[in-house]
Protein backbone atom coordinates (compact mmCIF):
# COMPACT_ATOMS: atom_id res chain seq x y z
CA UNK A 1 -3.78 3.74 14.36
CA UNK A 2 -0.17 1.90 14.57
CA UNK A 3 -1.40 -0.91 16.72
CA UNK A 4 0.56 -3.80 15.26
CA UNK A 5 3.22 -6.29 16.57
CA UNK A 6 5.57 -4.21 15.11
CA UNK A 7 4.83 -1.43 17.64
CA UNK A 8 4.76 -3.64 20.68
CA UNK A 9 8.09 -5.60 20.06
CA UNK A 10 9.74 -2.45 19.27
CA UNK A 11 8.51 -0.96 22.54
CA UNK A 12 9.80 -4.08 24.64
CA UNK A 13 13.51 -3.20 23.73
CA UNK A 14 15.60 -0.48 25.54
CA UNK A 15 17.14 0.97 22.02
CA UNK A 16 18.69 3.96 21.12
CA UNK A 17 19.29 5.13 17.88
CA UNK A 18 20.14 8.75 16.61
CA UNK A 19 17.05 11.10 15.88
CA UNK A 20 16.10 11.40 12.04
CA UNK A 21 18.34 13.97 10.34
CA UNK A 22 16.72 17.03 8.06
CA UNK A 23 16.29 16.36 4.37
CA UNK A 24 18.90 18.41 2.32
CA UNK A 25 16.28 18.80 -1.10
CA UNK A 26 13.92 20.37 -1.17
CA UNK A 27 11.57 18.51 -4.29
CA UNK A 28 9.75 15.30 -3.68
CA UNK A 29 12.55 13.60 -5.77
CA UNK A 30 15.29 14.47 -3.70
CA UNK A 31 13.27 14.01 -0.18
CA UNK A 32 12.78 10.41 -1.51
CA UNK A 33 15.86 9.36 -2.53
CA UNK A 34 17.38 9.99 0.92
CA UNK A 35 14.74 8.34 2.48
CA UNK A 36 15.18 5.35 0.39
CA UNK A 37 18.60 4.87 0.97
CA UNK A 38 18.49 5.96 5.27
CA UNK A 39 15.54 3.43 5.62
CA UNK A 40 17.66 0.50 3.09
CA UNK A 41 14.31 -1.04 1.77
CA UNK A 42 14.78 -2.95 -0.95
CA UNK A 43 11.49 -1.31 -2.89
CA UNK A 44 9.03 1.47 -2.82
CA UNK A 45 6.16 3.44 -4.38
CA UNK A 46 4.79 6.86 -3.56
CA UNK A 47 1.94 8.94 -4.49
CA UNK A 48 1.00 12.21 -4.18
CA UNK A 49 -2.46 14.10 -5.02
CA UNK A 50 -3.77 17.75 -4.63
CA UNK A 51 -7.63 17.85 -5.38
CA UNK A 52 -8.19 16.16 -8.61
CA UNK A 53 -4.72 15.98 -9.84
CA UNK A 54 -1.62 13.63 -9.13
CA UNK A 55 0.95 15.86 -8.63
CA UNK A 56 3.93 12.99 -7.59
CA UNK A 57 4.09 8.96 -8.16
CA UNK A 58 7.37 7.19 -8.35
CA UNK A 59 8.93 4.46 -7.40
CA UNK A 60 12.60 3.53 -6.38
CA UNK A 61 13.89 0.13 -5.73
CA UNK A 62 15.21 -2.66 -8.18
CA UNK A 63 12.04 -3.90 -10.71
CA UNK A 64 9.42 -1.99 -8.68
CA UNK A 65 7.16 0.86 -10.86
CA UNK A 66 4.20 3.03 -10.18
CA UNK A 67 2.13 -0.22 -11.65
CA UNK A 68 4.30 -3.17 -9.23
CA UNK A 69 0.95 -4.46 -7.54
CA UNK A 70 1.46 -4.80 -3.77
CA UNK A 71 -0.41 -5.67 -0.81
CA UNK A 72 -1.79 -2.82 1.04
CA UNK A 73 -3.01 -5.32 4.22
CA UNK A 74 -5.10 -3.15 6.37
CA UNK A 75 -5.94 -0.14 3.98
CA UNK A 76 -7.98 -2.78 2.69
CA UNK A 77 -10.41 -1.78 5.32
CA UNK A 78 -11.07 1.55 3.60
CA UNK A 79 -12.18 -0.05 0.73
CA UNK A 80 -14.30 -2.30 2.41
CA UNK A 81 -16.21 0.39 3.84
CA UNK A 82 -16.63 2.23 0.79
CA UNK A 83 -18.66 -1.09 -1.26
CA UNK A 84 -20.82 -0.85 2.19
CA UNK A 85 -21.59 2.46 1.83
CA UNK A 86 -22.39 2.29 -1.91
CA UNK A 87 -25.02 -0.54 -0.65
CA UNK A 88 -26.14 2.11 1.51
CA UNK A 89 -26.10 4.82 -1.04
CA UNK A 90 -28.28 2.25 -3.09
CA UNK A 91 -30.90 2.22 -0.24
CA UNK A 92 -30.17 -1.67 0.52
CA UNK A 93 -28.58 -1.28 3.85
CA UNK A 94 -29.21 1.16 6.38
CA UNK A 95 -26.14 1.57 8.97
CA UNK A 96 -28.32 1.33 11.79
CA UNK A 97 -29.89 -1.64 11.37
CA UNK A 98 -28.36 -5.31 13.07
CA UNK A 99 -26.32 -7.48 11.26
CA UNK A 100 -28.49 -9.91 11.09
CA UNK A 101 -31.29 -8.08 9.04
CA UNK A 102 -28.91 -8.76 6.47
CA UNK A 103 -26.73 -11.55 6.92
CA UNK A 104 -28.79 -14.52 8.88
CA UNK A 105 -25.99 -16.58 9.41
CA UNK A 106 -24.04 -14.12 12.01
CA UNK A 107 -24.86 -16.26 14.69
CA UNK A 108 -22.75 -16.35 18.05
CA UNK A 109 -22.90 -18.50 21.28
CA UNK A 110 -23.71 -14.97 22.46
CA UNK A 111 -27.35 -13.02 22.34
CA UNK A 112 -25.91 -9.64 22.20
CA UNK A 113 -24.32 -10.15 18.68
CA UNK A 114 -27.63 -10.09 17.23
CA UNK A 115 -28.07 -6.38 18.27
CA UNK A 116 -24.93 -5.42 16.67
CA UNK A 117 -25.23 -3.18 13.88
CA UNK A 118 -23.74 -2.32 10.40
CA UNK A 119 -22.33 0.89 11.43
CA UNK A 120 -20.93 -1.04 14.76
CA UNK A 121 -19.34 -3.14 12.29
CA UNK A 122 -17.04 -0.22 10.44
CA UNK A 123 -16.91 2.16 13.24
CA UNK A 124 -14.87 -1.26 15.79
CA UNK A 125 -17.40 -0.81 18.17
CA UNK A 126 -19.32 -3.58 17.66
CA UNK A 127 -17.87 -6.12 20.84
CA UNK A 128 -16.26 -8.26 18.41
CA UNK A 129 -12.68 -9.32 19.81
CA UNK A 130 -9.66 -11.36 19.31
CA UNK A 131 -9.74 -12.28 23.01
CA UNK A 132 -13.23 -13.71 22.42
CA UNK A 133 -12.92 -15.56 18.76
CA UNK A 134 -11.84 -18.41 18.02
CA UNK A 135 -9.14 -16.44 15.20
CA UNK A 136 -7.15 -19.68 14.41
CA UNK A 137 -10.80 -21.21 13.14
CA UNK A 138 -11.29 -18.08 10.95
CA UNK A 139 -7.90 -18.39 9.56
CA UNK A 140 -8.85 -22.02 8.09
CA UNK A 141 -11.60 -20.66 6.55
CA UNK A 142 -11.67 -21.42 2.61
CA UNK A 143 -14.18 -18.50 1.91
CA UNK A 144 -16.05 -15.82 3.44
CA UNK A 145 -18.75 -18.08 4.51
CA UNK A 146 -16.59 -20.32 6.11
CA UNK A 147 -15.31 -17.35 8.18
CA UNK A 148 -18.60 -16.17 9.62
CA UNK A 149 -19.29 -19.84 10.84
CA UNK A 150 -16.01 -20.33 12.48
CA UNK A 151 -17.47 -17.21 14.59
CA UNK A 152 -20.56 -19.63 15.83
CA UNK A 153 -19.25 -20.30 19.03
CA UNK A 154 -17.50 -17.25 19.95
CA UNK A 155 -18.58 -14.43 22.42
CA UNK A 156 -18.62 -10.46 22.56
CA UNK A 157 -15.98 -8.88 24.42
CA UNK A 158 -18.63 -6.07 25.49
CA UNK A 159 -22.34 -4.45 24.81
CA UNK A 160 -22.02 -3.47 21.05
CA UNK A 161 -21.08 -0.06 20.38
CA UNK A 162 -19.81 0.20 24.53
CA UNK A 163 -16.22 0.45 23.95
CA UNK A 164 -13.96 0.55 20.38
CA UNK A 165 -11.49 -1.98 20.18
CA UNK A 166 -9.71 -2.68 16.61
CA UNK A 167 -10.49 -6.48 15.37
CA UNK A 168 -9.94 -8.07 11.69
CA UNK A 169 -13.18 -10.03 12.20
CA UNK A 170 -15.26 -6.79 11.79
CA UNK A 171 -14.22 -6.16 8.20
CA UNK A 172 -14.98 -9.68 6.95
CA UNK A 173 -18.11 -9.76 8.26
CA UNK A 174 -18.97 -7.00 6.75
CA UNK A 175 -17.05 -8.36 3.33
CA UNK A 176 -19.53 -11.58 4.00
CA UNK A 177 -22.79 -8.77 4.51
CA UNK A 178 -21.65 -6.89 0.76
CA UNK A 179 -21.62 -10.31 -1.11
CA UNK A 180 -25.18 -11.80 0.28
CA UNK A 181 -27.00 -8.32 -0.14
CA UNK A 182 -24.75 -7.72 -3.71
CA UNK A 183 -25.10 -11.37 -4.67
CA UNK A 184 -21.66 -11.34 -6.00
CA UNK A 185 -18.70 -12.60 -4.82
CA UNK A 186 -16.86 -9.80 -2.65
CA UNK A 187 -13.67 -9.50 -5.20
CA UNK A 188 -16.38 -8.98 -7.74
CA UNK A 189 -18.59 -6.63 -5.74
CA UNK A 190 -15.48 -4.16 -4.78
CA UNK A 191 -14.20 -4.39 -8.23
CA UNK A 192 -17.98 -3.14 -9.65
CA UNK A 193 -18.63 -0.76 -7.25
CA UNK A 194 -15.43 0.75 -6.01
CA UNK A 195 -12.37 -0.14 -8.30
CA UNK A 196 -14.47 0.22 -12.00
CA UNK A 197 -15.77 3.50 -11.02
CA UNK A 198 -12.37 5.30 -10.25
CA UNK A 199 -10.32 3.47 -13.27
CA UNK A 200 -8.34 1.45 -10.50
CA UNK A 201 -7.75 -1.30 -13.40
CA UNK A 202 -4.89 -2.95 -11.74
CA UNK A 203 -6.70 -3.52 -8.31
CA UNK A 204 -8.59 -6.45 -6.87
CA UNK A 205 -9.00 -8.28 -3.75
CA UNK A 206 -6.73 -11.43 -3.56
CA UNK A 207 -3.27 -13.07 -3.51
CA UNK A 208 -2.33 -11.88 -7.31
CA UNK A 209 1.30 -10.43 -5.95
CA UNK A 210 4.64 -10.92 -5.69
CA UNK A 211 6.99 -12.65 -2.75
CA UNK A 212 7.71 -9.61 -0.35
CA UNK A 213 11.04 -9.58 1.76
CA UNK A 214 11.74 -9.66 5.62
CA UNK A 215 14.95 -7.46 7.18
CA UNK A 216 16.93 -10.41 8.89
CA UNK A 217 19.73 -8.69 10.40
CA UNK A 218 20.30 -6.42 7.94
CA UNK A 219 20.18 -8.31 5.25
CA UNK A 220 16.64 -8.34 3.23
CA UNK A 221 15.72 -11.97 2.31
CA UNK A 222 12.67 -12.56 -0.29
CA UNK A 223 9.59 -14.56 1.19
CA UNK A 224 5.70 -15.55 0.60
CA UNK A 225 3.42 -13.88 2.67
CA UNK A 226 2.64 -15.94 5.34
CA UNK A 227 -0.83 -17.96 4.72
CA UNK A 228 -3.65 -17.02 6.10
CA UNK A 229 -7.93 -15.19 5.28
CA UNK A 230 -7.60 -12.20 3.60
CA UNK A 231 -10.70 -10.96 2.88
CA UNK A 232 -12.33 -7.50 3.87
CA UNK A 233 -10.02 -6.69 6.53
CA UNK A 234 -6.51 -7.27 4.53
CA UNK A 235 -7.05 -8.60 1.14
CA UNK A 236 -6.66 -5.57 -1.55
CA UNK A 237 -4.15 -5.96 -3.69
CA UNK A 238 -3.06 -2.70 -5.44
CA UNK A 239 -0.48 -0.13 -7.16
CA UNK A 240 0.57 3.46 -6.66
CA UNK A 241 -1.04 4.80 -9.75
CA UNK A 242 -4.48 3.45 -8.52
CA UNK A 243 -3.98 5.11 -4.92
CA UNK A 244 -3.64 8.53 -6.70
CA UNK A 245 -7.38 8.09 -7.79
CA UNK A 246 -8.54 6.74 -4.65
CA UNK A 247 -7.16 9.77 -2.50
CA UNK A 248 -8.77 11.73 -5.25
CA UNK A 249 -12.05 10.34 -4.68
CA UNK A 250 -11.48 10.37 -1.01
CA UNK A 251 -11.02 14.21 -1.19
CA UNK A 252 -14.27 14.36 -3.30
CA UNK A 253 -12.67 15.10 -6.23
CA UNK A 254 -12.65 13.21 -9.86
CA UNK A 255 -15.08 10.52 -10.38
CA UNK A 256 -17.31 9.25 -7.48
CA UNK A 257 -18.69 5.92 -5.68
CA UNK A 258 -19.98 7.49 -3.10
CA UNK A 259 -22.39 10.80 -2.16
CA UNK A 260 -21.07 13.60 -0.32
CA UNK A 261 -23.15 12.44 2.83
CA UNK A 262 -21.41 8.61 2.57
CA UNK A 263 -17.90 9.71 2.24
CA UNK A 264 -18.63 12.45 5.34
CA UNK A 265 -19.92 9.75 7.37
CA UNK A 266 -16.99 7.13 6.22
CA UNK A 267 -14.40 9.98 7.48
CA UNK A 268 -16.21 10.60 10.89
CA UNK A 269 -15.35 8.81 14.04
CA UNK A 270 -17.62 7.00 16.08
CA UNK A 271 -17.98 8.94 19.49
CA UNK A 272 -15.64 8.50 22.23
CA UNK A 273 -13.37 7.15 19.44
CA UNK A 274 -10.30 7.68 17.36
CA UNK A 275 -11.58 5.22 14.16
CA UNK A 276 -14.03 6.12 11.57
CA UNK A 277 -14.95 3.70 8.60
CA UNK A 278 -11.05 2.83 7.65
CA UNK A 279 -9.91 5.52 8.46
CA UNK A 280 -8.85 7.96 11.41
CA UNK A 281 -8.09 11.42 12.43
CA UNK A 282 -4.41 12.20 13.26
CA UNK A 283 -2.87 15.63 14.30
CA UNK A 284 0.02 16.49 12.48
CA UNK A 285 1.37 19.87 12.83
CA UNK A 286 -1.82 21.73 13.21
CA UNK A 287 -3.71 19.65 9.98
CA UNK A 288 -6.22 17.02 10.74
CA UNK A 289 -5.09 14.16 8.58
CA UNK A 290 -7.15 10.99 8.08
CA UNK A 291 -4.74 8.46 8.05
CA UNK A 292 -4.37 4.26 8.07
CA UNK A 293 -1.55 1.95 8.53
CA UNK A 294 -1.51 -1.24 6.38
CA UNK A 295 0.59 -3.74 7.76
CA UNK A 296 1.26 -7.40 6.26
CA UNK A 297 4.17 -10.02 7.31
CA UNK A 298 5.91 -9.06 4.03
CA UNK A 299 4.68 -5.76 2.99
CA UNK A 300 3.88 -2.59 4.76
CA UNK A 301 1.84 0.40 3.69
CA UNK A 302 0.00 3.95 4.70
CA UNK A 303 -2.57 6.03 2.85
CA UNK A 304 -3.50 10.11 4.55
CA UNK A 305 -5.85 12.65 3.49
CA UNK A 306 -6.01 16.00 4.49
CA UNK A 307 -9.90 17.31 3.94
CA UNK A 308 -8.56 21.19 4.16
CA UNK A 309 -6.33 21.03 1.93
CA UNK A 310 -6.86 18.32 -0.61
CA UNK A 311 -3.71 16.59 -0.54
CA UNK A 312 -3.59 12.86 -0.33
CA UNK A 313 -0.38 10.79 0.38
CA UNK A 314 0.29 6.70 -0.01
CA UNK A 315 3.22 4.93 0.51
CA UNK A 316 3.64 1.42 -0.35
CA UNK A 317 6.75 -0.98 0.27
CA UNK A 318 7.28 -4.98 -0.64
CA UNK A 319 8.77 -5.56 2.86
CA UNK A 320 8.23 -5.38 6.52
CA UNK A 321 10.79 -5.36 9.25
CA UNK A 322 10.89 -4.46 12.90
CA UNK A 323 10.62 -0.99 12.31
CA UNK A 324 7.60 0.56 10.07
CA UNK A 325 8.84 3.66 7.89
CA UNK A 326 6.12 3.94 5.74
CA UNK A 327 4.61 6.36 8.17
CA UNK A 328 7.44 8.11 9.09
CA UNK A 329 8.26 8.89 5.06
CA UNK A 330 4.46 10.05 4.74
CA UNK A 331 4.70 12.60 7.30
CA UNK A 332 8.15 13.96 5.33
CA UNK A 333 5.32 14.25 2.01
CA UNK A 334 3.31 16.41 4.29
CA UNK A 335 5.80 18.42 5.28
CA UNK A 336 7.10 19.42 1.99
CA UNK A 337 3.43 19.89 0.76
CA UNK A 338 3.29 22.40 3.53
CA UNK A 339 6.25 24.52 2.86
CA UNK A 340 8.19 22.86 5.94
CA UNK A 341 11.22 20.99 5.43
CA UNK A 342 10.81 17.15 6.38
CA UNK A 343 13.08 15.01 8.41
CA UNK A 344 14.19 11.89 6.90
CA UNK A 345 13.83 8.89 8.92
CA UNK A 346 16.71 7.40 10.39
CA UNK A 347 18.27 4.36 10.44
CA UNK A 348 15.65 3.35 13.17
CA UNK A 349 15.50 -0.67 11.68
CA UNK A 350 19.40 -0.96 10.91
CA UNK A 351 20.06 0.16 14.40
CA UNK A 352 17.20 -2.30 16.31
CA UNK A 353 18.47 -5.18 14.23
CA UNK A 354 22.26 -4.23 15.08
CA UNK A 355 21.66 -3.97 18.67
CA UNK A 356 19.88 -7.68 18.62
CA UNK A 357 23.28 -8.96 16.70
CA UNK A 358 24.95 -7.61 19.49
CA UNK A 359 22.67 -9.07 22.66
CA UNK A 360 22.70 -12.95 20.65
CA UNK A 361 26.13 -12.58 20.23
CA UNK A 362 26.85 -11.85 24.38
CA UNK A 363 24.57 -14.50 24.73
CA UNK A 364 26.57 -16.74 23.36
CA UNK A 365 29.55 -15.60 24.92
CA UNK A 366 27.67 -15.78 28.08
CA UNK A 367 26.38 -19.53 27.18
CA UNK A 368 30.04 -20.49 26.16
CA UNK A 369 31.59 -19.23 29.39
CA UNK A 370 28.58 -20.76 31.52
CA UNK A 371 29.40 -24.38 30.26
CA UNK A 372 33.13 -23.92 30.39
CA UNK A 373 33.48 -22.64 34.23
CA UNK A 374 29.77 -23.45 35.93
CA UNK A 375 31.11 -23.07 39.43
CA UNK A 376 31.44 -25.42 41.72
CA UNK A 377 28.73 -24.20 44.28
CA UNK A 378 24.56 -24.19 42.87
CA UNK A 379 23.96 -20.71 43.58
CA UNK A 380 19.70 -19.76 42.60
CA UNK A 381 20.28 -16.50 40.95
CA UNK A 382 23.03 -17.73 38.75
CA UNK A 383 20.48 -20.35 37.67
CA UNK A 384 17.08 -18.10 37.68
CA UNK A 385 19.10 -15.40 35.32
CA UNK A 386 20.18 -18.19 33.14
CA UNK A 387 16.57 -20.11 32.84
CA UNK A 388 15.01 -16.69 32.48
CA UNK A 389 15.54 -16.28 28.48
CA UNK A 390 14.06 -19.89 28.65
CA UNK A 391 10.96 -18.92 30.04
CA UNK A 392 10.66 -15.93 27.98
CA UNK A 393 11.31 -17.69 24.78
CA UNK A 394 8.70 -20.74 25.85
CA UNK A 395 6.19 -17.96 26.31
CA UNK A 396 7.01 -15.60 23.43
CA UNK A 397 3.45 -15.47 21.68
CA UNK A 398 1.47 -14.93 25.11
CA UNK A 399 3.73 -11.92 26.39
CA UNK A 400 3.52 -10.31 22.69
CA UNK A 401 -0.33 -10.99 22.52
CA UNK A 402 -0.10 -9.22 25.64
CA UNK A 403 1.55 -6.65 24.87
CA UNK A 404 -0.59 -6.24 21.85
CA UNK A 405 -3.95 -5.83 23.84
CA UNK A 406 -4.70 -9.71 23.64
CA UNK A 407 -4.22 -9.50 19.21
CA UNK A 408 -4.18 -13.86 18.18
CA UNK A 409 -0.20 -14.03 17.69
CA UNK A 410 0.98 -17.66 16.43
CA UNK A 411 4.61 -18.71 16.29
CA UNK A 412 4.61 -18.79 12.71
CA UNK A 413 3.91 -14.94 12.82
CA UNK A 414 7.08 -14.33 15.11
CA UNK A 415 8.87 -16.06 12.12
CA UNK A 416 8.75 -13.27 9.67
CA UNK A 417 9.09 -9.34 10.39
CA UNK A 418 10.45 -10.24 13.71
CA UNK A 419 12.72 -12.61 12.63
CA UNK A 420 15.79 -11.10 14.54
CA UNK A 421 13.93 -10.62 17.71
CA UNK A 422 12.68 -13.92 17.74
CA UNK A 423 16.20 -15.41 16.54
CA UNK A 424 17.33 -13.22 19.46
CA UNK A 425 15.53 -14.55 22.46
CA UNK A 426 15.69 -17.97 21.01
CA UNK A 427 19.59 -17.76 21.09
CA UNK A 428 19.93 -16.42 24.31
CA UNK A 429 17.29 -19.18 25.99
CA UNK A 430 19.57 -21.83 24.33
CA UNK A 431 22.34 -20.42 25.59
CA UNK A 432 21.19 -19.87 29.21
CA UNK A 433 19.38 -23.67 29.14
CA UNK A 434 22.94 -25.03 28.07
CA UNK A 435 24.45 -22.94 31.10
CA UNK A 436 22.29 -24.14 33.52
CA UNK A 437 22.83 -27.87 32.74
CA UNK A 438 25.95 -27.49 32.69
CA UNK A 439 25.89 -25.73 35.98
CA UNK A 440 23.30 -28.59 37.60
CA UNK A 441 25.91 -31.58 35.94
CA UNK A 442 28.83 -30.32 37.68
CA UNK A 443 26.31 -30.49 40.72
CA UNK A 444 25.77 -33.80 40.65
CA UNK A 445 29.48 -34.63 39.78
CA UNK A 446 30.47 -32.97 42.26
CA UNK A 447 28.15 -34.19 44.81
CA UNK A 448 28.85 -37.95 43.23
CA UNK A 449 32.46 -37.54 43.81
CA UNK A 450 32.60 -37.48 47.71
């Protein structure tokens, strides 16, 4: 579910930081506050529902209510599903049926795309990958359209419905499928047949939202989200008070847009897999919890239901850093809504960004000391360790889109949440280039001299 860059570049550094400590109050209130101020984000809002009923929403952070609109990024996805479904519901679209039957113009330099199907589509098991795509094409797109013909010359990454493998390009296509069968606009379509419906009057699909902020060494520092398609993957733009009666409706409770069957087959995985139709099942403390992560370059977010019980749980924050706590502070909801006592997350991003302060500035101690005595004898490993950071920094997109299962990473996205790791490596390749030169100059002096 939490397969973002985030995840990866945390992973690559050897870190340790104290385990989260156990929350002193025992009301939502209290549990929040001392979340809020362990994590240090600079905003948040929280929901809670129980059946039909929103039984917590707040907010905490300077100018930011249960109405701030934020960005919700891959949550979107849920959404998505649901205007295909109500298509479905409307006999217009079966699930089973190709793509193609319904949107002509998904055409790919590959013959087995035209056997994909609908349900393919919103299960991400449809071969569509960002190994395989041409993503930087799809990102220039100025519409929907746009986006399914910058997919002309791409390829399948496998038989559809062979192997699940989470990809953007599957929720915009389908975005592009609701707007030709609705013959609206998507915005439009979702707002009619999704937002309308549940009285989610502040929501809509767009870029109608604030600046967020990026942690940059500790220090929070306000920027635009970084440009780029938004569409059915990552474009809904929403508030806390309209999440409460979206998990209500996604516990099928309060008003509906969808039949019982629909929303049963929206919550069920796809065989062999851990993703339903924007959502999946996660196994927390003996309760099946449907559960996804929504994560932008400036704002982070995470939406759980738990079918047995009725509860539903979002958490949305204007900011997005190294470390993701939005998850962590939804688990501490469903804790207290069981009776447990949650743990508060630590200071998980403080101490990642401290420990990064700490390797730049030996770095540069390093660098400083390598110019200043650079021996008089060339010796390899001196000069491989130094030109190492080089090559790492030189290569920093490919090792994280690596790392990241072979997820489209540009330079520009290194830029943002993981500004201090990027700041980081690019310090310590300076520092180790201006070593070795200074290292292969006294060389040649040297040499010169005799």
């Amino acid at each position: 579910m939490r397969k973002t860059l985030l995840v990866a570049l945390v992973l690559s550094l050897i870190v340790v930081w104290p385990g989260p400590a156990r929350a002193s109050g025992t009301t939502i209130d209290d549990y929040l506050r001392e979340a809020f101020d362990a994590t240090g984000l600079p905003g948040m809002s929280v929901v809670v529902t129980k059946d039909d009923q929103v039984v917590h929403a707040s907010a905490l952070g300077d100018g930011v209510t249960v109405d701030t609109p934020m960005r919700v990024a891959s949550i979107s996805k849920s959404f998505t599903a649901a205007a295909v479904l109500a298509l479905v519901d409307e006999g217009r679209v079966e699930l089973d049926e190709p793509v193609v039957t319904y949107l002509p113009e998904f055409r790919m330099a590959d013959e087995r795309a035209g056997r994909t199907t609908v349900r393919q589509l919103l299960n991400q098991t449809s071969g569509l990958s960002d190994r395989t795509v041409d993503i930087a094409a799809t990102q220039h797109a100025k519409d929907l359209a746009g986006y399914v013909g910058a997919l002309r010359d791409g390829r399948l990454a496998g038989e559809p419905g062979s192997r699940w493998e989470y990809c953007n390009v599957n929720y915009d296509v389908a975005a592009r499928l609701v707007e030709v069968v609705d013959g609206r606009s998507f915005p439009d379509a979702v707002r009619e047949k999704v937002f309308a419906p549940l009285g989610m009057k502040a929501s809509s699909v767009g870029d109608d939202v604030a600046d967020g902020y990026n942690s940059l060494f500790g220090w929070w520092v306000r920027r635009p989200e970084l440009p780029g398609f938004r569409g059915g993957a990552g474009g809904v733009v929403t508030t806390a008070s309209d999440m409460g009666r979206w998990l209500i409706s996604q516990t099928g409770h309060g008003p509906r847009t969808l039949t019982r069957a629909s929303l049963a087959v929206m919550h069920e995985p796809a065989p062999g897999t851990g993703y339903a139709m924007g959502w999946g099942p996660v196994e927390v403390d003996g309760h099946t919890l449907l559960v996804h992560s929504g994560n932008l370059f400036t704002y982070t977010a995470v939406q759980a239901v738990d079918p047995a019980t009725g509860y539903g749980y979002a958490v949305l924050t204007d900011s997005a850093g190294l470390r993701d706590d939005t998850y962590d502070i939804m688990l501490g909801l469903v804790a207290l809504t069981d009776g447990r006592e949650p743990a508060v997350p630590g200071h998980g991003r403080q101490w990642i960004e401290l420990a990064l302060a700490l390797v730049a500035l030996l770095a540069i101690g390093l660098g400083v000391l390598g110019v200043l005595r650079p021996g008089r004898r060339l010796k390899w490993l001196r000069l491989a360790a130094a030109l190492t950071p080089v090559v790492v920094f030189v290569t920093y997109p490919q090792w994280v889109s690596f790392l990241t299962n072979g997820r489209a990473v540009t330079w520009a996205q290194m830029t943002y949440f993981a500004a201090p790791l990027t700041i980081t490596i690019g310090i310590a390749a300076a520092a180790g280039l201006a070593a070795a030169v200074a290292c292969l100059i006294r060389l040649v002096r040297l040499r010169s001299s005799r």
